[in-house]
Protein backbone atom coordinates (compact mmCIF):
# COMPACT_ATOMS: atom_id res chain seq x y z
CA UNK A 1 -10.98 12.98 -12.95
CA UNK A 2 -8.80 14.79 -15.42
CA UNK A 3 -5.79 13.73 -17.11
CA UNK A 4 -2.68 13.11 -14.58
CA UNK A 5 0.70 14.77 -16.60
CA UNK A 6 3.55 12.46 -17.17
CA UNK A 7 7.46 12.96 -17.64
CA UNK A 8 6.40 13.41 -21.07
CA UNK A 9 4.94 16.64 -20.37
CA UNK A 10 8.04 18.01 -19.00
CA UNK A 11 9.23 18.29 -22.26
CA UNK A 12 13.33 18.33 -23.17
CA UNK A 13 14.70 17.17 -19.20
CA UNK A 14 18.53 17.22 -21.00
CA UNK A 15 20.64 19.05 -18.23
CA UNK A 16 17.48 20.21 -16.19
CA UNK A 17 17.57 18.84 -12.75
CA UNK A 18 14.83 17.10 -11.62
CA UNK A 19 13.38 16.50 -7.97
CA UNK A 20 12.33 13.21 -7.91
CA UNK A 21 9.95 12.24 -5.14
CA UNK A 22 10.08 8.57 -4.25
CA UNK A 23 8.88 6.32 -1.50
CA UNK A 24 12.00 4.88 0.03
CA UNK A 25 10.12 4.10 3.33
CA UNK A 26 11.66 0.63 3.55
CA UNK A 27 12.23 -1.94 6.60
CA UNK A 28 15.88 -1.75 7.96
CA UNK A 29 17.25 -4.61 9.69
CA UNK A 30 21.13 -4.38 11.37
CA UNK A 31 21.52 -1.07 9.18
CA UNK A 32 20.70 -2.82 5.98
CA UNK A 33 17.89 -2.66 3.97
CA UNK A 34 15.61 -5.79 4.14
CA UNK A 35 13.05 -5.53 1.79
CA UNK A 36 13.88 -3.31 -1.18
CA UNK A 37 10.63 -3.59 -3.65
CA UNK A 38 10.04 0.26 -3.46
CA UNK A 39 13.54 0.86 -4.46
CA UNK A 40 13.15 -1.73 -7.51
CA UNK A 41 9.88 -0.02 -8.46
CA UNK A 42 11.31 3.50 -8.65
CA UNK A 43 14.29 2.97 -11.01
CA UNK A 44 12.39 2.65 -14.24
CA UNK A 45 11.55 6.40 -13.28
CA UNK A 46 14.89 7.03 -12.25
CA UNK A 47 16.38 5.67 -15.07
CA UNK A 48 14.68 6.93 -17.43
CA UNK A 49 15.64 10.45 -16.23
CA UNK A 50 18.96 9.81 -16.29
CA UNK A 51 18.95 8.71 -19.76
CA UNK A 52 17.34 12.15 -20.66
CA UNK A 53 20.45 13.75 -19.13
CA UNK A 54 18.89 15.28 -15.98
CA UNK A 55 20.67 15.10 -12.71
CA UNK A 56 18.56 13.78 -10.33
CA UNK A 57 17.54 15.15 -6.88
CA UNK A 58 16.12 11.84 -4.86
CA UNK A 59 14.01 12.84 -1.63
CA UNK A 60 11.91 10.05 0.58
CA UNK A 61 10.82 10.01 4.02
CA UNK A 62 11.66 6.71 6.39
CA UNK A 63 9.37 5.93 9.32
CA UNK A 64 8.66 8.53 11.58
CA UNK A 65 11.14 10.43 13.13
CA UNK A 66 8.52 13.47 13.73
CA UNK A 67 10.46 16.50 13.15
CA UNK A 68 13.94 15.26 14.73
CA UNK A 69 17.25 13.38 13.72
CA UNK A 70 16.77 9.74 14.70
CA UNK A 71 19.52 7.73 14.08
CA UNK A 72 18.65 4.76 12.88
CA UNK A 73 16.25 6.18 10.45
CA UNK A 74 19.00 7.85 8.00
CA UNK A 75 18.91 7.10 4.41
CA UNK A 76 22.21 5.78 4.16
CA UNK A 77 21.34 1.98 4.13
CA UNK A 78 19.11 3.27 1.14
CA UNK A 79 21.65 5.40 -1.01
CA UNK A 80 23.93 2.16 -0.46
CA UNK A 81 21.03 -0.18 -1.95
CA UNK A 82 19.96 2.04 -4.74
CA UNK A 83 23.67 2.44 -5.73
CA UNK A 84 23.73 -1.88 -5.67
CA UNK A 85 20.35 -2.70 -7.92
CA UNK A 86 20.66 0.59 -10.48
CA UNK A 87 24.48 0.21 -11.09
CA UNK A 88 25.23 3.92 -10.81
CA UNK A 89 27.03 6.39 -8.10
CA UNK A 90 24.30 7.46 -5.60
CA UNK A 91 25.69 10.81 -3.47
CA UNK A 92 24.11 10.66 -0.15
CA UNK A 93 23.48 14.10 1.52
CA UNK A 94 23.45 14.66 5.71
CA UNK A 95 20.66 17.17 4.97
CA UNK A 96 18.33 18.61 2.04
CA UNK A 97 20.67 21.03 0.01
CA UNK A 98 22.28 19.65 -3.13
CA UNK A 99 22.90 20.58 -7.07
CA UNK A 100 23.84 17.65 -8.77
CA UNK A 101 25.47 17.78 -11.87
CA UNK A 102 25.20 16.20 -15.42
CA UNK A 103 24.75 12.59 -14.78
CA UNK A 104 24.49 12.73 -11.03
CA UNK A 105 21.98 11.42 -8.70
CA UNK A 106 22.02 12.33 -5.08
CA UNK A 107 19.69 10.88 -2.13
CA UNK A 108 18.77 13.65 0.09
CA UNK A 109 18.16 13.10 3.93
CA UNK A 110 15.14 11.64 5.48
CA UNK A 111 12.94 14.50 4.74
CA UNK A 112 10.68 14.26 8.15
CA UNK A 113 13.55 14.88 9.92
CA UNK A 114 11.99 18.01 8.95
CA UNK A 115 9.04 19.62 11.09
CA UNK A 116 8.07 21.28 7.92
CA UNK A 117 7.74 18.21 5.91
CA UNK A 118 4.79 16.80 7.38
CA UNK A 119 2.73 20.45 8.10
CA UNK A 120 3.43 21.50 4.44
CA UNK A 121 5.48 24.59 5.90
CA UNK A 122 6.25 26.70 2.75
CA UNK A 123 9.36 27.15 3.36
CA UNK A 124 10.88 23.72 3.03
CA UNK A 125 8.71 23.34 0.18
CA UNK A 126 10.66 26.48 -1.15
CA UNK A 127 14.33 25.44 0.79
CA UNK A 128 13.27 21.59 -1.90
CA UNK A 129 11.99 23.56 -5.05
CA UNK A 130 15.37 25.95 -5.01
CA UNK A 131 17.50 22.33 -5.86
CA UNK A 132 15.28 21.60 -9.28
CA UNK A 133 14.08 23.05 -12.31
CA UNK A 134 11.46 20.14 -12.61
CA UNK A 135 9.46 17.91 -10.04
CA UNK A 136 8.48 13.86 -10.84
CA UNK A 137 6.25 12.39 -8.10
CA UNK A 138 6.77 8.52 -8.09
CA UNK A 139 5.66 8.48 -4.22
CA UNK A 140 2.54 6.92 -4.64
CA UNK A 141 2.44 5.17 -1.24
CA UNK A 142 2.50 9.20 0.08
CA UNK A 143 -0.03 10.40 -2.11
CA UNK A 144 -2.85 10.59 0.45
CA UNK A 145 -0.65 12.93 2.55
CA UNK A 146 -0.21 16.69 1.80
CA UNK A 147 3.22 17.48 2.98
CA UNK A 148 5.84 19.91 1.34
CA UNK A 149 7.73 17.29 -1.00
CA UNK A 150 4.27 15.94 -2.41
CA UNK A 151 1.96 19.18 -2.64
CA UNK A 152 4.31 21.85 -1.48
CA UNK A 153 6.81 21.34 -4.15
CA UNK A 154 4.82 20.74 -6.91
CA UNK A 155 3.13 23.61 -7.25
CA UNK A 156 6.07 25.85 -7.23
CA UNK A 157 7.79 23.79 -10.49
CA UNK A 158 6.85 22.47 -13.57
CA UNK A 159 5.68 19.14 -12.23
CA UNK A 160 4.76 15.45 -13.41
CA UNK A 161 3.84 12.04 -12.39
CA UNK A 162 6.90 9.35 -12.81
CA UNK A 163 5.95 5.83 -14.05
CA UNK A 164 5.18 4.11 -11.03
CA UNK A 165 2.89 7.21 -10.26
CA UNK A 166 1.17 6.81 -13.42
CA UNK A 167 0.93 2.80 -13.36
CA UNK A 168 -0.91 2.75 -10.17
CA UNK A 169 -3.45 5.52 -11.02
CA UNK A 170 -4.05 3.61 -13.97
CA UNK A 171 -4.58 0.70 -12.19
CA UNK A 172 -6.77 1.70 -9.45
CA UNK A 173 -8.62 3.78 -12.03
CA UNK A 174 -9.62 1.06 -13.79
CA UNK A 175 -11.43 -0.99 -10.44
CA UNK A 176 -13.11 2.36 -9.81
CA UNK A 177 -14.33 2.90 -12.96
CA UNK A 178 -14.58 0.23 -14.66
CA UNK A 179 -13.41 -3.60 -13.40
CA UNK A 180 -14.42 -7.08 -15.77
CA UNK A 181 -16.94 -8.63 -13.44
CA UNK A 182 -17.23 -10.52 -11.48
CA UNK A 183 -15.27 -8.47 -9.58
CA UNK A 184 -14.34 -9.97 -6.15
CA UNK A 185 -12.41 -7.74 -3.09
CA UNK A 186 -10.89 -9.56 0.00
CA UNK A 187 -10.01 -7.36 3.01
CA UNK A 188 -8.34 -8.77 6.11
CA UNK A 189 -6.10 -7.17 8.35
CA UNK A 190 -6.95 -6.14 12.52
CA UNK A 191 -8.97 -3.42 12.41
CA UNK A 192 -12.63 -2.82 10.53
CA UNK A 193 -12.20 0.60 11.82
CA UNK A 194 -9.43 1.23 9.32
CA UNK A 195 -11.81 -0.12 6.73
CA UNK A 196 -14.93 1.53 6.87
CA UNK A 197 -14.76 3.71 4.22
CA UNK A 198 -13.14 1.39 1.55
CA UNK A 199 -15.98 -1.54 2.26
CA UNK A 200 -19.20 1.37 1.83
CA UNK A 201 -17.27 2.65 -1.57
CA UNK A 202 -16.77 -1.20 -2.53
CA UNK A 203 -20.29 -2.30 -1.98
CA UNK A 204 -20.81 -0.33 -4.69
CA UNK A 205 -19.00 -1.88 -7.13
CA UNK A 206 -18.25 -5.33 -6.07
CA UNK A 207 -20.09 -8.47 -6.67
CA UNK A 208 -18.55 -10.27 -3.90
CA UNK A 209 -16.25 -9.27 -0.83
CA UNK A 210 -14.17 -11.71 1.00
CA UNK A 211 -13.95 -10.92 5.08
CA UNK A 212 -10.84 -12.32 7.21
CA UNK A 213 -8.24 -11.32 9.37
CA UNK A 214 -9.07 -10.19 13.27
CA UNK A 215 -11.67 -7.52 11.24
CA UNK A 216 -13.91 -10.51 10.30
CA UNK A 217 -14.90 -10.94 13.87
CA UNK A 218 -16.46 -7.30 14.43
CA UNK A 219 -18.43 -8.92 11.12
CA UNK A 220 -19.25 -11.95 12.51
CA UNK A 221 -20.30 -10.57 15.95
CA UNK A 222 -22.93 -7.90 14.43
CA UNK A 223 -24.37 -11.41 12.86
CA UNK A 224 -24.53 -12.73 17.17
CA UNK A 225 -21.53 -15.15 16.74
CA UNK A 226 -20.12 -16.64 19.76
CA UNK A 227 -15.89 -15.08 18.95
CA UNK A 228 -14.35 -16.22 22.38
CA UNK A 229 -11.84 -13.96 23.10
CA UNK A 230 -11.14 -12.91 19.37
CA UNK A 231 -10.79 -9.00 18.90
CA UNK A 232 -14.20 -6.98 18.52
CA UNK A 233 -14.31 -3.76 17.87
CA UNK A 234 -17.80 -3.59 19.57
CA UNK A 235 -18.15 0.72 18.97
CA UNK A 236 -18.59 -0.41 14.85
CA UNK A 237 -21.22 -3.34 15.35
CA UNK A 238 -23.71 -0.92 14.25
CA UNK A 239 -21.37 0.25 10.68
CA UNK A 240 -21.09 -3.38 10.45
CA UNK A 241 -24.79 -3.77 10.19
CA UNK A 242 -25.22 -1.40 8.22
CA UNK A 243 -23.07 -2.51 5.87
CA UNK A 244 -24.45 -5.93 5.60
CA UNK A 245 -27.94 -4.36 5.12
CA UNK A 246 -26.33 -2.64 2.53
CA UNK A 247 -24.81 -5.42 0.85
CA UNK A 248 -27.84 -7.60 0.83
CA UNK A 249 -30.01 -5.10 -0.56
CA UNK A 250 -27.54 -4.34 -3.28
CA UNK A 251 -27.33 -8.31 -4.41
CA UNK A 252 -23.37 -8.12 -3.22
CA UNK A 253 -22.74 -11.59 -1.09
CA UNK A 254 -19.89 -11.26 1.74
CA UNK A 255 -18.42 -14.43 2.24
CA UNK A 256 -17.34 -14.42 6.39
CA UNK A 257 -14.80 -17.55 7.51
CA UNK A 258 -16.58 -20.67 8.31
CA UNK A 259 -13.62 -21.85 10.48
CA UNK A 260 -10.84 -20.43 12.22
CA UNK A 261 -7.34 -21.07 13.56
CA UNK A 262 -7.65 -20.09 17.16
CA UNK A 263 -5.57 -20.34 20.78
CA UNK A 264 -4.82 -18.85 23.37
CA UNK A 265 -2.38 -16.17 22.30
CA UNK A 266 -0.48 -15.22 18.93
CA UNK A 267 3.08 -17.25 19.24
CA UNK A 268 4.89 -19.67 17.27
CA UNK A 269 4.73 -22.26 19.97
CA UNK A 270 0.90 -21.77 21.23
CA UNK A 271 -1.04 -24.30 21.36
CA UNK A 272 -3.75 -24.57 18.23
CA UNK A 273 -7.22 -25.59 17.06
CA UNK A 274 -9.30 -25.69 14.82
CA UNK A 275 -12.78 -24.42 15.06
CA UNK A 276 -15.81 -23.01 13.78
CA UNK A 277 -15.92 -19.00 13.16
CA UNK A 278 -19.59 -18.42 15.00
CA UNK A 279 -18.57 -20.96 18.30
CA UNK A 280 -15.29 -19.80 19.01
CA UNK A 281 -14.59 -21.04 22.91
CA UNK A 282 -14.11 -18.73 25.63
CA UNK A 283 -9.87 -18.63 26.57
CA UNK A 284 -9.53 -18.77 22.37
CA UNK A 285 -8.56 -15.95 19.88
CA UNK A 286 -8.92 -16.55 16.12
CA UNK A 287 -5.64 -16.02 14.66
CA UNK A 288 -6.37 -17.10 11.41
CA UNK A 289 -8.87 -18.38 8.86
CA UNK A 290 -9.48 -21.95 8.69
CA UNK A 291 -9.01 -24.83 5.63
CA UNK A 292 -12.84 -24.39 4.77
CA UNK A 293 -12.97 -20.99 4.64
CA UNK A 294 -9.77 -21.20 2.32
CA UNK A 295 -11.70 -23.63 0.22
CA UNK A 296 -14.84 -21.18 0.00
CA UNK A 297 -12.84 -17.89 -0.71
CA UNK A 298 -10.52 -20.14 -3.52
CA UNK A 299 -13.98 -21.42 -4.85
CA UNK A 300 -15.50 -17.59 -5.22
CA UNK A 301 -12.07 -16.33 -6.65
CA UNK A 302 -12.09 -19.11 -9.34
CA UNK A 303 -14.94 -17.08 -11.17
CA UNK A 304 -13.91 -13.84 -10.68
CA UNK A 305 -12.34 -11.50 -13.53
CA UNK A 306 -11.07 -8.87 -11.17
CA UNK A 307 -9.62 -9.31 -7.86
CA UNK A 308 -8.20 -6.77 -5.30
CA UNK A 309 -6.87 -7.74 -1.90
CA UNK A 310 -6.04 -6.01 0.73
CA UNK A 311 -4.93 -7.38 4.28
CA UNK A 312 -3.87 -10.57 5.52
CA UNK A 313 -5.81 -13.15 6.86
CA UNK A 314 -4.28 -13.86 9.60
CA UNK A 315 -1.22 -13.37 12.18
CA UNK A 316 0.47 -14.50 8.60
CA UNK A 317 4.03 -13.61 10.12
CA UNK A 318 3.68 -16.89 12.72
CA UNK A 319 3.65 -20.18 10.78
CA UNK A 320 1.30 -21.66 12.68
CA UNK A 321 -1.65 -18.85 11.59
CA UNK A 322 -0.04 -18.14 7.96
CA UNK A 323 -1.93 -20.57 6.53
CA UNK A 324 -4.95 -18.59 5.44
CA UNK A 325 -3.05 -16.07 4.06
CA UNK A 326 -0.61 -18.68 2.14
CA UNK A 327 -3.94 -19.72 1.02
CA UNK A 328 -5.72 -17.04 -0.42
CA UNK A 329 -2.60 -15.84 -2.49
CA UNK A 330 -2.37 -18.70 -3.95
CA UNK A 331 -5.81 -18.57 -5.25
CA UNK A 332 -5.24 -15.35 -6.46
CA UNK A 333 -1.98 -16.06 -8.42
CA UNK A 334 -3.46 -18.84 -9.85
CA UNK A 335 -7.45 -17.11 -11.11
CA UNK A 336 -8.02 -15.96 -14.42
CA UNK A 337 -8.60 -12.20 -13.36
CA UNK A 338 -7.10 -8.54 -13.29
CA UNK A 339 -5.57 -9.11 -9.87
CA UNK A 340 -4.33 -6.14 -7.67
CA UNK A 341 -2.84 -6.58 -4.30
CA UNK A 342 -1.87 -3.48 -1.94
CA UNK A 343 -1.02 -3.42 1.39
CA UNK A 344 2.42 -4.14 2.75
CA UNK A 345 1.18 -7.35 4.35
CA UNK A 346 -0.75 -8.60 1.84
CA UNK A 347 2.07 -7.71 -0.87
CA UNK A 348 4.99 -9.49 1.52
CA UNK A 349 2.51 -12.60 1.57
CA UNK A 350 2.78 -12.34 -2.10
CA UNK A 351 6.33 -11.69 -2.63
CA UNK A 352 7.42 -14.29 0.17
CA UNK A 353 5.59 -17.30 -1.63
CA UNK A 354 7.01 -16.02 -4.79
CA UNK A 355 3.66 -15.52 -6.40
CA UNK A 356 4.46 -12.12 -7.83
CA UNK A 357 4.45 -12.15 -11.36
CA UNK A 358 0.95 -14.27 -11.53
CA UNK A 359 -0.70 -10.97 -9.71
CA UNK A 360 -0.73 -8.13 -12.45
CA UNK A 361 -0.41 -5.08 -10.13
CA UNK A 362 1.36 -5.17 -6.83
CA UNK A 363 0.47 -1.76 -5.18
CA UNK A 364 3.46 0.27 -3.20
CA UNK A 365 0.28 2.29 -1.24
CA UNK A 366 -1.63 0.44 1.25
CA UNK A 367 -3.36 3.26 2.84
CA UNK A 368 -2.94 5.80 -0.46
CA UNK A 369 -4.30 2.33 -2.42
CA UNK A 370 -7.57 2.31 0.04
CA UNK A 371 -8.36 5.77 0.11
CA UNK A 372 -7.86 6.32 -3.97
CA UNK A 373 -10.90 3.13 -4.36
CA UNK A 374 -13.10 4.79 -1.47
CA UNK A 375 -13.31 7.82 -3.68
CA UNK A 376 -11.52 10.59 -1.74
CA UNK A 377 -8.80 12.98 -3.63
CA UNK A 378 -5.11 12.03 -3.05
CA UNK A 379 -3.00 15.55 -2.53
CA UNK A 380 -0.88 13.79 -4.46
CA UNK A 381 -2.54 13.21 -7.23
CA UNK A 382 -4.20 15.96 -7.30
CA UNK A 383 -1.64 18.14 -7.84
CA UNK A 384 -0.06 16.34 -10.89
CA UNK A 385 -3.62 17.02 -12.38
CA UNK A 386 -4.25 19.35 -15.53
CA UNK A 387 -6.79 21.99 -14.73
């Protein structure tokens, strides 16, 4: 794949400014930010620039405003937090021109308020590459997309991965190329469709792979299962076959619930039960996976010597279908493997049971996380790439 170039190839950084591209795209709740891991996992980067003596040009996008001021998406929540957890002034800009000087760091505005963000215009790639001598990339959770601040401006200055860049193609190199087995993946999440790719590229490499969430019932129905009024994405039965063909043929077991938390609809007060995956009654959803198929997945997991999971198992953010998903992180905190979690759900579940320092790798990319292990080049990547 090449070798990716780090801050160290940047060489003396001492009163050099540096655009710094992070991924600041964090939930806001009553103008505050409510769940700051990204902004924790960019200041060893930041920091670390600082302490070379660059000032620091900071640039993220936030939700999707599509080309236009939206209020409530402003990065001024963010520039507050940042200033809180890395102890230093943060300058907060209303748009995207700023030269900081020695020992300044400044946030820029939410850069898709921007039409020319997400199209890669050259000109804001030129309007961002104008405020730096240098450009870090520690935006791995926008790695899969080519706009201006992650493609546009790195090939018009000297350019580099940060740490948290470099840490996560690391990581995800290693379950591409070359994971301890047995080496066990669990997907959840809603859709299969949003999956496809990442289950044919880990048939190839897993021993075992661990279905739940509402994608386990497109599974489940390409086997004839009776899944009431669960979701079923009936257009991929045939993929779905396919891939179970596949996976037989290649020796790799998929392990599909046994027994699911089902009712009528997804709210905390809905009435519950119990029941098994492939007789699921008519006027019932499953919501979540059930204590057996907990048991199973834990009992597969136990063995493994890599796990990555991505995707809850259920409608985790209702107690009464977290469960599963309470579940299956626990088994993965607690096995004796290389564990990996991405996927903002999956890494909340995590977080919120307070599991995250047994997992060695949480991932800040769900969808840049899936597309890196199905094989297909990350714009993002590529560009920090010598050759």
């Amino acid at each position: 794949m090449g070798r990716l170039r780090t801050i160290e190839d940047l060489g003396d950084l001492a009163g050099r400014r540096v655009f710094v591209r992070v991924d600041f795209n964090v939930p806001l709740e009553d103008g505050r930010v409510a769940d700051d891991m990204r902004i924790v996992a960019a200041l060893p980067t930041i920091q670390e620039l600082r302490e070379a003596g660059s000032p620091l040009v900071l640039a993220s996008h936030l939700g999707r405003p599509k080309g236009h001021e939206v209020e409530g998406l402003r990065m001024d929540p963010v520039a507050r937090r940042l200033e809180e957890l890395g102890g230093f002034p943060v300058g907060k800009m209303d748009g995207w021109i700023a030269r900081p000087g020695e020992g300044e760091v400044v946030l820029l505005e939410n850069l898709r308020f921007d039409p020319g963000e997400e199209t890669n215009d050259p000109r804001f790639a030129r309007e961002l590459a104008s405020l730096a001598d240098a450009y870090v990339d520690d935006a791995f959770g926008a790695a899969h997309r080519a706009h201006a601040s992650v493609v546009g401006v790195a090939q018009l200055l000297p350019s580099a991965a940060g740490r948290l860049m470099q840490k996560e193609v690391e990581v995800l190199s290693r379950l591409v190329e070359d994971p301890d087995e047995p080496f066990v993946a669990i997907l959840g999440g809603v859709k299969v469709s949003d999956k496809l790719g990442v289950i044919a590229a880990l048939l190839d490499r897993v021993d075992a792979l661990l279905v739940g969430g509402a994608m386990a019932f497109t599974f489940l129905a390409a086997q004839g299962a009776e899944t009431g009024d669960s979701l079923v994405e009936e257009e991929h039965l045939d993929v779905v076959r396919a891939a179970l063909e596949k996976a037989e043929a290649r020796g790799v077991v998929i392990v599909l619930p046994e027994d699911v938390v089902a009712a009528p609809e997804a709210s905390a007060d809905a009435r519950k039960e119990t029941v098994a995956a492939d007789r699921i009654p008519g006027g019932l959803k499953g919501l979540d996976v059930g204590p057996r198929t907990v048991e199973e997945f834990t009992r597969v997991l136990a063995d493994a010597r890599t796990i990555f999971w991505n995707g809850p198992m259920g409608v985790f953010e209702l107690e009464p279908f977290a469960l599963g998903t309470r579940g299956v992180a626990q088994a993965v905190a607690a096995a004796n493997a290389f564990t990996v979690v991405g996927g903002g759900d999956s890494v909340a579940a995590i977080r919120k049971l307070g599991f995250e320092d047994s997992v060695d790798h949480l991932s800040t990319g769900g969808g840049a996380s899936l597309e890196f292990l199905e094989g297909k080049t990350l714009p993002g990547v590529a560009v920090l790439m010598e050759g």
